[in-house]
Protein backbone atom coordinates (compact mmCIF):
# COMPACT_ATOMS: atom_id res chain seq x y z
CA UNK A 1 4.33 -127.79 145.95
CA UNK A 2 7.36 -125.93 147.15
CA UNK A 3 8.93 -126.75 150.57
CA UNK A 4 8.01 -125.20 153.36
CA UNK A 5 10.24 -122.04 153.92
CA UNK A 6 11.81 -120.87 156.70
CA UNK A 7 11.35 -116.67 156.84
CA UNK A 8 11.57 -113.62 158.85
CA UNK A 9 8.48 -111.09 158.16
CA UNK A 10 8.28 -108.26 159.93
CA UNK A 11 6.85 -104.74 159.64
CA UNK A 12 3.76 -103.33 158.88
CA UNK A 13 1.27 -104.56 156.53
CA UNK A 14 0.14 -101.25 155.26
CA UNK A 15 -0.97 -99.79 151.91
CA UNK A 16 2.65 -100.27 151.52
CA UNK A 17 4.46 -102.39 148.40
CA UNK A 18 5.99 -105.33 150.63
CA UNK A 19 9.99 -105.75 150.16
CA UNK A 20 11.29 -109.58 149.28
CA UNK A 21 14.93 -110.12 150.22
CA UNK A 22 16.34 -113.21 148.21
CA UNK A 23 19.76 -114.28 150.34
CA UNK A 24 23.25 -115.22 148.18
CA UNK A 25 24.97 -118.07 148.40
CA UNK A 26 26.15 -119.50 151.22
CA UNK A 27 24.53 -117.29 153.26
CA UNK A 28 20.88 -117.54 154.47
CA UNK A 29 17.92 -114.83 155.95
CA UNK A 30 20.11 -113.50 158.35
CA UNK A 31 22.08 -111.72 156.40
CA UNK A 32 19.45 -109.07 155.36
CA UNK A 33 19.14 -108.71 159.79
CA UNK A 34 20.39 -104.34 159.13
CA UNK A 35 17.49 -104.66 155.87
CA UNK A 36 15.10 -106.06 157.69
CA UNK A 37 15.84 -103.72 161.00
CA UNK A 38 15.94 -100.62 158.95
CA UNK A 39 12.72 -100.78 156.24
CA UNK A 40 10.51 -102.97 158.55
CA UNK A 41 9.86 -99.79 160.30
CA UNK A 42 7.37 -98.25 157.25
CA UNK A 43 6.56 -101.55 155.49
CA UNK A 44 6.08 -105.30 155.30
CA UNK A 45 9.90 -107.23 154.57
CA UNK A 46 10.18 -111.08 153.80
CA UNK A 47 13.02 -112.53 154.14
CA UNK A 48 13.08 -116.34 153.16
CA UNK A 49 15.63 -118.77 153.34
CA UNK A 50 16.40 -120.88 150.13
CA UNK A 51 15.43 -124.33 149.86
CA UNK A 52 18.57 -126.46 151.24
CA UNK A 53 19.83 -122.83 153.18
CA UNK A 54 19.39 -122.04 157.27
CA UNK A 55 16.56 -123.24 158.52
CA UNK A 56 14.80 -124.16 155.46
CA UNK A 57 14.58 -127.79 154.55
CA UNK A 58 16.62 -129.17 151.65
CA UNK A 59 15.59 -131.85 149.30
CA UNK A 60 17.49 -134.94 147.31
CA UNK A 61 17.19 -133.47 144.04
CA UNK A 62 19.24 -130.76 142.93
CA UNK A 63 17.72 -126.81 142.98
CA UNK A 64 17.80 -124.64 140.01
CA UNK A 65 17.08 -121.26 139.82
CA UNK A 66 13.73 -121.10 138.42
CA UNK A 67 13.23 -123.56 141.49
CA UNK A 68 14.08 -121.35 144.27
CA UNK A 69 11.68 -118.43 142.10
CA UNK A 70 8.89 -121.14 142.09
CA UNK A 71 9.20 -121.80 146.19
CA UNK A 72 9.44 -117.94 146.84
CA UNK A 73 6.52 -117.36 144.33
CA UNK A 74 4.48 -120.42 146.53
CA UNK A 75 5.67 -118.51 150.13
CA UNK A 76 4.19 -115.38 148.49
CA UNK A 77 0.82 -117.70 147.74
CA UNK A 78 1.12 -118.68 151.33
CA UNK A 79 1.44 -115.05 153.22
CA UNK A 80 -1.21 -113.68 150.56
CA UNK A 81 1.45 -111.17 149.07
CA UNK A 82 -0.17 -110.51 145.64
CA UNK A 83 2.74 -108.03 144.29
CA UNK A 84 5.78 -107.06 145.95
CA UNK A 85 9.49 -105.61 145.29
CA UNK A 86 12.19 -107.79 144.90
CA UNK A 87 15.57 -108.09 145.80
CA UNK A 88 18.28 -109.99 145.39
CA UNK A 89 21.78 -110.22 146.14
CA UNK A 90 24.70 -112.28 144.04
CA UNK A 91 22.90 -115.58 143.04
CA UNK A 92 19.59 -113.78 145.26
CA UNK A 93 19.91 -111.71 142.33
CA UNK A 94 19.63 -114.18 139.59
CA UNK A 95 16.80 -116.01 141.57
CA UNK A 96 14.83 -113.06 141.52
CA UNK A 97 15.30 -112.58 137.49
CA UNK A 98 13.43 -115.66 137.13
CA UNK A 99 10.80 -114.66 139.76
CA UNK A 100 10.52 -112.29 137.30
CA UNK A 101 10.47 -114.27 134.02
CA UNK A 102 8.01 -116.47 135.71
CA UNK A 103 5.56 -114.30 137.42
CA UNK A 104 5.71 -110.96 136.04
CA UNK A 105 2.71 -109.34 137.15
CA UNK A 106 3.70 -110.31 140.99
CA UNK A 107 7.12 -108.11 140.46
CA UNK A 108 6.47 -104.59 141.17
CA UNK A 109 10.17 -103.47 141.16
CA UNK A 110 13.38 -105.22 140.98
CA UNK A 111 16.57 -104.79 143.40
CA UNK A 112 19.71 -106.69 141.75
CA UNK A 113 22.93 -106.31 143.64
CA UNK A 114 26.23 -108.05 143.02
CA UNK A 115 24.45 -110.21 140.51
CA UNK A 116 24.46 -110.86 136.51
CA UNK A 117 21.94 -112.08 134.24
CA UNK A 118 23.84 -114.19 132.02
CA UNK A 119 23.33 -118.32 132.78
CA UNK A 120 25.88 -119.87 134.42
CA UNK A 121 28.00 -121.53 132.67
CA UNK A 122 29.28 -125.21 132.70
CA UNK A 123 32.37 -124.99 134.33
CA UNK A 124 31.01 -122.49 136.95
CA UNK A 125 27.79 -125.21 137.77
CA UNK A 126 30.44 -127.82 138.44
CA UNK A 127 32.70 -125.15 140.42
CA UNK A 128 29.53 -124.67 142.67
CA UNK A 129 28.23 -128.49 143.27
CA UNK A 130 32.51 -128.88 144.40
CA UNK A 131 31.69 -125.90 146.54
CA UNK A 132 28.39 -127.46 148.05
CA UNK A 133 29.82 -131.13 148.24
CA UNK A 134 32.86 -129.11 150.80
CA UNK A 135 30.80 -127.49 152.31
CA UNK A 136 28.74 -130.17 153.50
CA UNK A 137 31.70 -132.51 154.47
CA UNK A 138 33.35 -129.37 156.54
CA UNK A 139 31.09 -127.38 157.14
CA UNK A 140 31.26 -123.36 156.51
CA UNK A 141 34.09 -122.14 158.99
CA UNK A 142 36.84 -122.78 156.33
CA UNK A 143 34.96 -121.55 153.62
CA UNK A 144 34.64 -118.37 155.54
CA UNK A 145 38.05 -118.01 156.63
CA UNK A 146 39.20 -117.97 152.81
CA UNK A 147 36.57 -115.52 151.70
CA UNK A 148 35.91 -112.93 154.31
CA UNK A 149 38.92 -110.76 152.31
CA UNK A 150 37.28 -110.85 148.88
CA UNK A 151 33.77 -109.92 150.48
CA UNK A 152 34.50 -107.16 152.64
CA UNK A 153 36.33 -104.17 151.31
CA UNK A 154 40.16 -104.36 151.71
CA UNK A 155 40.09 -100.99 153.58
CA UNK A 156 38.58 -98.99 156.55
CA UNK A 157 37.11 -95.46 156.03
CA UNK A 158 39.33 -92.91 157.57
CA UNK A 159 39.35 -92.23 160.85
CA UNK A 160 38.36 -88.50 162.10
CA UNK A 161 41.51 -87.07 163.77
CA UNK A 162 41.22 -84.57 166.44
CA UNK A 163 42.73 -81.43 164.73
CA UNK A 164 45.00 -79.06 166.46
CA UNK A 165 43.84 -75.02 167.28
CA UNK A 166 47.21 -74.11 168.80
């Protein structure tokens, strides 16, 4: 059995197709706070935290993929969510691939964003257990500081200008 999962669920649970919101890496739930805000106002969202992410407890053995699908596919078992929309963002995204591989007839729609389907490949699984060993030992503010440019746009939308009738 799958760890117990920290989640936000909120909105109504209508006649409506409930919305699953799979975080990326290093982020957790929170991120999907504007998602969750904005949709849980017609239907039901989830939004879990991954197994060793936020609240959510971690465990000594290594996660893979199919592993977070199987602990979101056992949350879905526990809040009695027999089919639901998925998305995913970055490695979110490849999570809810195999949520999709593995349970098929759950998925009634995928979302992928910022995500690809090939496997990871050797070189980028040791790249991301360096990451995760750092990132325990400092912690994320570092991290943060080094990435914010390369994950928000390097440019602000234009500002209205006041124009001139003289």
């Amino acid at each position: 059995m799958a760890p117990f999962l920290a989640y936000e669920d909120k909105g109504p649970d209508a006649h409506r197709v409930p919305l699953v919101l799979v975080h990326g890496h290093p982020f957790d739930r929170t991120m999907w706070t504007p998602q969750l805000d904005a949709f849980s106002t017609t239907r039901r969202v989830i939004a879990p935290d991954l197994r060793g992410y936020g609240a959510s407890p971690t465990t000594p053995a290594v996660t893979d993929f199919s592993g977070f699908a199987r602990d979101v596919d056992a949350l879905l078992d526990e809040l009695k969510v027999e089919s639901c929309v998925l998305a995913g963002l970055s490695m979110g995204g490849q999570i809810v691939m195999d949520c999709y591989r593995l349970f098929p007839g759950r998925v009634r729609g995928l979302v992928l964003a910022d995500t690809f389907p090939a496997a990871e490949t050797p070189e980028g699984v040791r790249t991301r257990d360096a990451m995760a060993d750092r990132l325990l030992r400092e912690g994320m503010h570092g991290y943060a500081d080094e990435v914010l440019e390369r994950m928000v746009a390097p440019y602000a939308p234009p500002r209205s200008r006041p124009t001139s009738t003289a």
